[in-house]
PDB file of N, CA and C in Angstrom:
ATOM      1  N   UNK A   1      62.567 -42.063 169.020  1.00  0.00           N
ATOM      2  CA  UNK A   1      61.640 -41.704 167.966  1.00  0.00           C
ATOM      3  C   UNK A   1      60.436 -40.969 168.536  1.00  0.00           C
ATOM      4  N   UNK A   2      59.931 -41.173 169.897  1.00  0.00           N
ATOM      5  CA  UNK A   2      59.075 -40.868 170.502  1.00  0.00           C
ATOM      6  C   UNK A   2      59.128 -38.857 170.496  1.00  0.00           C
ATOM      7  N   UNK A   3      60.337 -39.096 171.011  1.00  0.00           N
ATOM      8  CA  UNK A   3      60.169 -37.073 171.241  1.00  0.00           C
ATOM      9  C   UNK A   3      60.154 -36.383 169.983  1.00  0.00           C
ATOM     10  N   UNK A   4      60.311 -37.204 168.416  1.00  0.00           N
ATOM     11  CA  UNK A   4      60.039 -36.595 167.248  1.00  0.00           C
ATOM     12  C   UNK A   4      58.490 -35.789 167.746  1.00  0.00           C
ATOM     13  N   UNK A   5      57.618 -37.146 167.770  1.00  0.00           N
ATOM     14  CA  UNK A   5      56.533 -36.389 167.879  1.00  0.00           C
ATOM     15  C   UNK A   5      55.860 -36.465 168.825  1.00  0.00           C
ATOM     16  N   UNK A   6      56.570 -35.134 170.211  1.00  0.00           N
ATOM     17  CA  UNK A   6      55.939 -35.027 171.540  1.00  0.00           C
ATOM     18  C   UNK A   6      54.467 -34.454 171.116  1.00  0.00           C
ATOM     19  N   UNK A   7      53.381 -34.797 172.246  1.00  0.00           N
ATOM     20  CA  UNK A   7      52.636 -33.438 172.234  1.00  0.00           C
ATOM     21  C   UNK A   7      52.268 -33.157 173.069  1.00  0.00           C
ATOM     22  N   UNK A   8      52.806 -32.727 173.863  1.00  0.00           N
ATOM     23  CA  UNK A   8      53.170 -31.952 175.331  1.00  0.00           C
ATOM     24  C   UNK A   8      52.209 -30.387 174.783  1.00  0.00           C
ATOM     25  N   UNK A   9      50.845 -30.691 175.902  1.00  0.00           N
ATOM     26  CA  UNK A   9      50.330 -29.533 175.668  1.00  0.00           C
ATOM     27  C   UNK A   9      49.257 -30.093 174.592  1.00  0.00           C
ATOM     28  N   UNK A  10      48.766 -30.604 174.343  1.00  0.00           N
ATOM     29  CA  UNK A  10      48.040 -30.865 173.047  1.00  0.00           C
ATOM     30  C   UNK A  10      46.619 -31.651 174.023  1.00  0.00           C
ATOM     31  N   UNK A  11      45.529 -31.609 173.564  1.00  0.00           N
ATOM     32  CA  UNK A  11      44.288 -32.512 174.329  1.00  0.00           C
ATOM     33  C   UNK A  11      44.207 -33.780 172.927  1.00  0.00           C
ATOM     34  N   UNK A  12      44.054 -34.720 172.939  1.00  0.00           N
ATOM     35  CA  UNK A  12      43.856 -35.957 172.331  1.00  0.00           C
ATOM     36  C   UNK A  12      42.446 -36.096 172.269  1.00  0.00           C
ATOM     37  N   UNK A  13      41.424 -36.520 171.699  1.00  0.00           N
ATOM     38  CA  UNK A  13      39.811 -36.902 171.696  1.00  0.00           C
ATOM     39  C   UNK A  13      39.871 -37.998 170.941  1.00  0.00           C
ATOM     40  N   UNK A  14      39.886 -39.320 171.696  1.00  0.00           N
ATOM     41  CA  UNK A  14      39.257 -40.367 171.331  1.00  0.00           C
ATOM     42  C   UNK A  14      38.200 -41.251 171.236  1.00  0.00           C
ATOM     43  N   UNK A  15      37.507 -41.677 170.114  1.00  0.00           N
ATOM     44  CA  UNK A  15      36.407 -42.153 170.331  1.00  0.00           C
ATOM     45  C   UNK A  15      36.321 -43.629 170.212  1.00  0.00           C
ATOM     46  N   UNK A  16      35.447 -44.316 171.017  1.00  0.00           N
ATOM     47  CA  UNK A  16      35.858 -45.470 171.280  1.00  0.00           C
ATOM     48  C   UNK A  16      37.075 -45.977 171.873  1.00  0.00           C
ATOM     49  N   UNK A  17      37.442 -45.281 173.050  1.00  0.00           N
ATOM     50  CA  UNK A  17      38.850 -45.409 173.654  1.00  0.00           C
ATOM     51  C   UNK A  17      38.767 -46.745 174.905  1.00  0.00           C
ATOM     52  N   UNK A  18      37.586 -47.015 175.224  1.00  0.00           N
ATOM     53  CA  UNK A  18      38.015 -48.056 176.111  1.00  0.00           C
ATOM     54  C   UNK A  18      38.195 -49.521 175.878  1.00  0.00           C
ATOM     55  N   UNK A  19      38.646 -50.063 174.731  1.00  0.00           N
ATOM     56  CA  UNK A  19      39.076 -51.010 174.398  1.00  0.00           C
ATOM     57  C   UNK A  19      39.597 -51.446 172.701  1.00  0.00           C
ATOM     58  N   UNK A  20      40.715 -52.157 172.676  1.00  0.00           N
ATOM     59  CA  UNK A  20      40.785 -52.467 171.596  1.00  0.00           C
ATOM     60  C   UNK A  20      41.923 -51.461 170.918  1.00  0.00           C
ATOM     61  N   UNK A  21      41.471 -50.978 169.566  1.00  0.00           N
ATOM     62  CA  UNK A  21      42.557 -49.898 168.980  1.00  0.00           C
ATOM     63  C   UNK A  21      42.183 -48.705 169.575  1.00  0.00           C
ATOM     64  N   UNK A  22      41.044 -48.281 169.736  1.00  0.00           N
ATOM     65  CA  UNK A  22      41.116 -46.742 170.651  1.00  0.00           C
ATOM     66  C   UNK A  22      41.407 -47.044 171.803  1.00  0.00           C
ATOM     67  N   UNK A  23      41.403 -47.893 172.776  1.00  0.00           N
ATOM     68  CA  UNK A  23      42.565 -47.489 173.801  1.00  0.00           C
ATOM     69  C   UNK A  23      44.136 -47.789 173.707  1.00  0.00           C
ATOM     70  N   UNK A  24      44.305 -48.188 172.626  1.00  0.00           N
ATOM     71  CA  UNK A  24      45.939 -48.548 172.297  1.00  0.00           C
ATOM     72  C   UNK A  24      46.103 -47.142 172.053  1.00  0.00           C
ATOM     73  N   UNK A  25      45.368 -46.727 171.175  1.00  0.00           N
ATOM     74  CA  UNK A  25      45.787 -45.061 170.228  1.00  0.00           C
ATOM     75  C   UNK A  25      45.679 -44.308 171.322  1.00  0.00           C
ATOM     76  N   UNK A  26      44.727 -44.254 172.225  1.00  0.00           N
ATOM     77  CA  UNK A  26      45.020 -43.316 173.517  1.00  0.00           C
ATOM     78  C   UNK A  26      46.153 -43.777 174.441  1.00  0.00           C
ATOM     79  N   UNK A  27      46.845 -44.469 174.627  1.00  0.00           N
ATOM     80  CA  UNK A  27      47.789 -44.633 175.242  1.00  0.00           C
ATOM     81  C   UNK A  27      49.221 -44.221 174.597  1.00  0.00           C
ATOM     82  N   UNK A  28      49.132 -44.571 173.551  1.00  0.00           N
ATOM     83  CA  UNK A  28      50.180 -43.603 172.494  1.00  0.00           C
ATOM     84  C   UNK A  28      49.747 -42.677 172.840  1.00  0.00           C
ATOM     85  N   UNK A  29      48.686 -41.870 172.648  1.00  0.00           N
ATOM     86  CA  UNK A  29      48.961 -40.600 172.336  1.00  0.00           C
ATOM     87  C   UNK A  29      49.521 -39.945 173.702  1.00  0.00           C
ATOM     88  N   UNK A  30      48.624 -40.882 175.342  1.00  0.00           N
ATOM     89  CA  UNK A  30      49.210 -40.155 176.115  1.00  0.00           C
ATOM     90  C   UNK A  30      50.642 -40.328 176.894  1.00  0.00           C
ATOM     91  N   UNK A  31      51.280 -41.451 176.246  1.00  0.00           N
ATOM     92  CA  UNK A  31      52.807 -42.065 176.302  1.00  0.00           C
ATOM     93  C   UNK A  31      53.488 -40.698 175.806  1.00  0.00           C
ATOM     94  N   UNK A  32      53.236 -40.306 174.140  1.00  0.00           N
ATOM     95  CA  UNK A  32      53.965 -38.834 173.670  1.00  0.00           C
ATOM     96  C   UNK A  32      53.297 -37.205 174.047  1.00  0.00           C
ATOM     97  N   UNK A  33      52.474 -37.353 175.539  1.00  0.00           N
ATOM     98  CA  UNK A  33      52.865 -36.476 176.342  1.00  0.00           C
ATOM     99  C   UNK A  33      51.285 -35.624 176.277  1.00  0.00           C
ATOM    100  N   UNK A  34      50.019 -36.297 175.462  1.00  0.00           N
ATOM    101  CA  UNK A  34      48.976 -35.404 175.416  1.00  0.00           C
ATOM    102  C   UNK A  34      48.435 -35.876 176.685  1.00  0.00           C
ATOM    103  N   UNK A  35      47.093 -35.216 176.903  1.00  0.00           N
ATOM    104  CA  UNK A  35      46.363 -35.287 177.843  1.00  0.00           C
ATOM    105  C   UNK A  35      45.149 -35.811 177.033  1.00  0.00           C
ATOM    106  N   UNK A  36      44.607 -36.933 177.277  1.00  0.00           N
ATOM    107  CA  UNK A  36      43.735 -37.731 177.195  1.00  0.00           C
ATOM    108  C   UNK A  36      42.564 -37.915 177.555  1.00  0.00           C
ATOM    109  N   UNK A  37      41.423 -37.362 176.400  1.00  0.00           N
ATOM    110  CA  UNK A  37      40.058 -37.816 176.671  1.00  0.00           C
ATOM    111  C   UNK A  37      39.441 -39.269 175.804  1.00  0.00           C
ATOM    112  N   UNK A  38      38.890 -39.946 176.567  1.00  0.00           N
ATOM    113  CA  UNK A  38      37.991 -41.058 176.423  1.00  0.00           C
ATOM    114  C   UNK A  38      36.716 -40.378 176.586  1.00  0.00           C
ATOM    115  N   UNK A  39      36.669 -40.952 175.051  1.00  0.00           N
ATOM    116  CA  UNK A  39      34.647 -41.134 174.676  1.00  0.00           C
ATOM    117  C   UNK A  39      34.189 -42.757 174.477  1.00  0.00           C
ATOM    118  N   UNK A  40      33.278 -42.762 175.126  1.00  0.00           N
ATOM    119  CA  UNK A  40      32.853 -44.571 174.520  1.00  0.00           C
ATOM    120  C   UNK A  40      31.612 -44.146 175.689  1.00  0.00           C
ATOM    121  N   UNK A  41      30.777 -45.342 174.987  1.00  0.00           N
ATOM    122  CA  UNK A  41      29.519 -45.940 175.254  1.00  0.00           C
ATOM    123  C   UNK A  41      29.019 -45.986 176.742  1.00  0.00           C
ATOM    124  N   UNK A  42      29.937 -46.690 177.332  1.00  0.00           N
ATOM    125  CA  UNK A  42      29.739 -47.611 178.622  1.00  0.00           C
ATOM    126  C   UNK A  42      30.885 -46.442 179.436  1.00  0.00           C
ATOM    127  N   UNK A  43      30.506 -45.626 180.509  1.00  0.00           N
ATOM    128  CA  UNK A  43      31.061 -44.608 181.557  1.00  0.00           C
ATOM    129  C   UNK A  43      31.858 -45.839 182.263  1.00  0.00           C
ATOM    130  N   UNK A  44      31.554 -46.758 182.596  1.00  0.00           N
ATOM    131  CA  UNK A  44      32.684 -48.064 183.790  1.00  0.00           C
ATOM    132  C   UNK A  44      33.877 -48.018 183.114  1.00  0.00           C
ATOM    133  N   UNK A  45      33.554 -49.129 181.639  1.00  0.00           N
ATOM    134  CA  UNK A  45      34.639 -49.178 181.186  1.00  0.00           C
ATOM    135  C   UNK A  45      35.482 -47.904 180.346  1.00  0.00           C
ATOM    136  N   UNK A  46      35.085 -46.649 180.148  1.00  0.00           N
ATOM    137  CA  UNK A  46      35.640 -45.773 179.680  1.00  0.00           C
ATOM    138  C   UNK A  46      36.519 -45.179 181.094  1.00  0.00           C
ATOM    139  N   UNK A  47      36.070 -45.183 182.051  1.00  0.00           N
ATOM    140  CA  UNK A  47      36.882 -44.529 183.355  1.00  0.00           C
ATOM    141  C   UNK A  47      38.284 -45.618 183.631  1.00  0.00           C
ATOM    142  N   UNK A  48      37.601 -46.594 183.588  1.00  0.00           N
ATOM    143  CA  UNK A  48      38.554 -48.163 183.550  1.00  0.00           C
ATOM    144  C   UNK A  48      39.762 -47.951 183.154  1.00  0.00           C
ATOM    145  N   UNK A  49      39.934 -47.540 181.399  1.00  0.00           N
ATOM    146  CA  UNK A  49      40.696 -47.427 180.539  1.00  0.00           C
ATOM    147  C   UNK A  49      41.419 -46.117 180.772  1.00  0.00           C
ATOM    148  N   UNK A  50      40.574 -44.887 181.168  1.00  0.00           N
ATOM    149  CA  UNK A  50      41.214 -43.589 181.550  1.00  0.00           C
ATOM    150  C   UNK A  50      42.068 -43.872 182.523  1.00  0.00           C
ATOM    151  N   UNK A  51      42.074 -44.525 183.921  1.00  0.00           N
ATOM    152  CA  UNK A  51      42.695 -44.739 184.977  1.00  0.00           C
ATOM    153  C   UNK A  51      43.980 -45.327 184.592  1.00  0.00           C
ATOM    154  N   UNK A  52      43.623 -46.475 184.169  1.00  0.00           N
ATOM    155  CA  UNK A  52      44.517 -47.779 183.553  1.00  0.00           C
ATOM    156  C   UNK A  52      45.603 -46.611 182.428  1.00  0.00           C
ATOM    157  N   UNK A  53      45.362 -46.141 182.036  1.00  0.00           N
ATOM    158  CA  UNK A  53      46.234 -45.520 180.691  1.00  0.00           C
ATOM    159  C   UNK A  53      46.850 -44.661 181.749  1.00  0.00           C
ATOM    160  N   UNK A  54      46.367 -43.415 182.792  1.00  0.00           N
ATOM    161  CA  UNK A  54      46.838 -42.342 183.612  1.00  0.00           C
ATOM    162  C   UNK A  54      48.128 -43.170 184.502  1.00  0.00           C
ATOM    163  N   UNK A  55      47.569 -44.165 184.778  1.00  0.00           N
ATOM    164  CA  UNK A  55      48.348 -44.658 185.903  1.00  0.00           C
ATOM    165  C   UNK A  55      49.622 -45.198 185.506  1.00  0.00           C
ATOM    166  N   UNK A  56      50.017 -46.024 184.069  1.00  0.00           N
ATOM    167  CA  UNK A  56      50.637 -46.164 183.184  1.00  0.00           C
ATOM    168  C   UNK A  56      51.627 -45.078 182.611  1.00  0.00           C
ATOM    169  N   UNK A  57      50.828 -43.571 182.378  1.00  0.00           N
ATOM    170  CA  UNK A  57      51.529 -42.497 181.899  1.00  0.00           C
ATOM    171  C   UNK A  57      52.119 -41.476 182.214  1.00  0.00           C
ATOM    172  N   UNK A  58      51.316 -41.462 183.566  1.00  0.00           N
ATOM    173  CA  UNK A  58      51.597 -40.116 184.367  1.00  0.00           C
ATOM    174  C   UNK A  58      50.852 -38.765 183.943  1.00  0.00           C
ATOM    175  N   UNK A  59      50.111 -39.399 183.186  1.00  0.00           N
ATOM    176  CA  UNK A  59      49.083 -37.971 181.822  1.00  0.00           C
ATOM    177  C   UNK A  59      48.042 -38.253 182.291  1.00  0.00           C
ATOM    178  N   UNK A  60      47.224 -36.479 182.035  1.00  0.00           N
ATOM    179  CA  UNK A  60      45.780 -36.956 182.470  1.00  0.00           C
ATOM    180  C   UNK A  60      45.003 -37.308 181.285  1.00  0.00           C
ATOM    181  N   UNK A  61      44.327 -38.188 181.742  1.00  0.00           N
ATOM    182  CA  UNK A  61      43.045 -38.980 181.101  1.00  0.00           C
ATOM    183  C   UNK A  61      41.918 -38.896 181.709  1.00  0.00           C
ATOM    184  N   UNK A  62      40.740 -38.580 180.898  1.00  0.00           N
ATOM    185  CA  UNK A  62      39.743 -38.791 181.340  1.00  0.00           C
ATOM    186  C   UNK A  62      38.779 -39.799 180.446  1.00  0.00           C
ATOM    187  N   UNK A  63      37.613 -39.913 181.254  1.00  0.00           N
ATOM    188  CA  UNK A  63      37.005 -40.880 180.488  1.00  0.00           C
ATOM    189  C   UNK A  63      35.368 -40.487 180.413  1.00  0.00           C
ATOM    190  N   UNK A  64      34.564 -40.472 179.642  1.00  0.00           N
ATOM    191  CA  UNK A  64      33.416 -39.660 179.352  1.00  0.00           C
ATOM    192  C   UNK A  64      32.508 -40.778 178.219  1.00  0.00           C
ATOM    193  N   UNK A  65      31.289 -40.597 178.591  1.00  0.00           N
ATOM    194  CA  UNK A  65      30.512 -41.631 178.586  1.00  0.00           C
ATOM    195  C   UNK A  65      29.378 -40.432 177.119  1.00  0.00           C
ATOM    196  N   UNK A  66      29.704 -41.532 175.652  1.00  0.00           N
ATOM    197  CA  UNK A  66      29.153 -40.735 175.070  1.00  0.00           C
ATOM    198  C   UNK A  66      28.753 -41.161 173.630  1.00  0.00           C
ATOM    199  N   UNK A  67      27.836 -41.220 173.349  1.00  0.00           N
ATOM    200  CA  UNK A  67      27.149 -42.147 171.459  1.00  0.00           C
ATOM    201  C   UNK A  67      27.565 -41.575 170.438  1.00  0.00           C
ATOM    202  N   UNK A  68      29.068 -41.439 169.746  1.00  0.00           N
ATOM    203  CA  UNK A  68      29.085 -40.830 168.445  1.00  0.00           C
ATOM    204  C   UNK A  68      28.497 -40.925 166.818  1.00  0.00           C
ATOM    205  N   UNK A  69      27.521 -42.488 167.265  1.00  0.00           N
ATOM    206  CA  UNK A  69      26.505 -42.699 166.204  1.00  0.00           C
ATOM    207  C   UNK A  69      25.218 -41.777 166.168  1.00  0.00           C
ATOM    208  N   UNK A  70      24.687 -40.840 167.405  1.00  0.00           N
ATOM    209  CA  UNK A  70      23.481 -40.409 167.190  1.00  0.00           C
ATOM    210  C   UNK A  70      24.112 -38.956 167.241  1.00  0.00           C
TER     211      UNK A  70
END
């Protein structure tokens, strides 16, 4: 079901990705082949979750330290 919807080639932007449902949803997304950015609050645990998901996927992830409330 997965290669229905590859996205090989596609950048992902998640906010709130280092824990919880945004890092589940970033790991889907980078399981079906995107390349993965993490936005959240706290730069530790957003790199944390980037690593942890990359190392898992073989996709790049990054992780970026950033307030989508202000």
């Amino acid at each position: 079901m997965l290669d229905f919807f590859r996205l090989d080639g596609r950048v992902a932007l998640v906010t709130g990705g280092s824990r919880g449902l945004g890092k589940s949803m970033a790991l889907g997304l980078a399981q079906a082949g995107a390349t993965t950015v993490l936005c959240a609050r706290h730069l530790d645990a957003c790199e944390a979750a980037a690593a942890e998901i990359a190392a898992q996927t073989g996709q790049t992830c990054l992780g970026l330290a950033a307030d989508a409330t202000r």
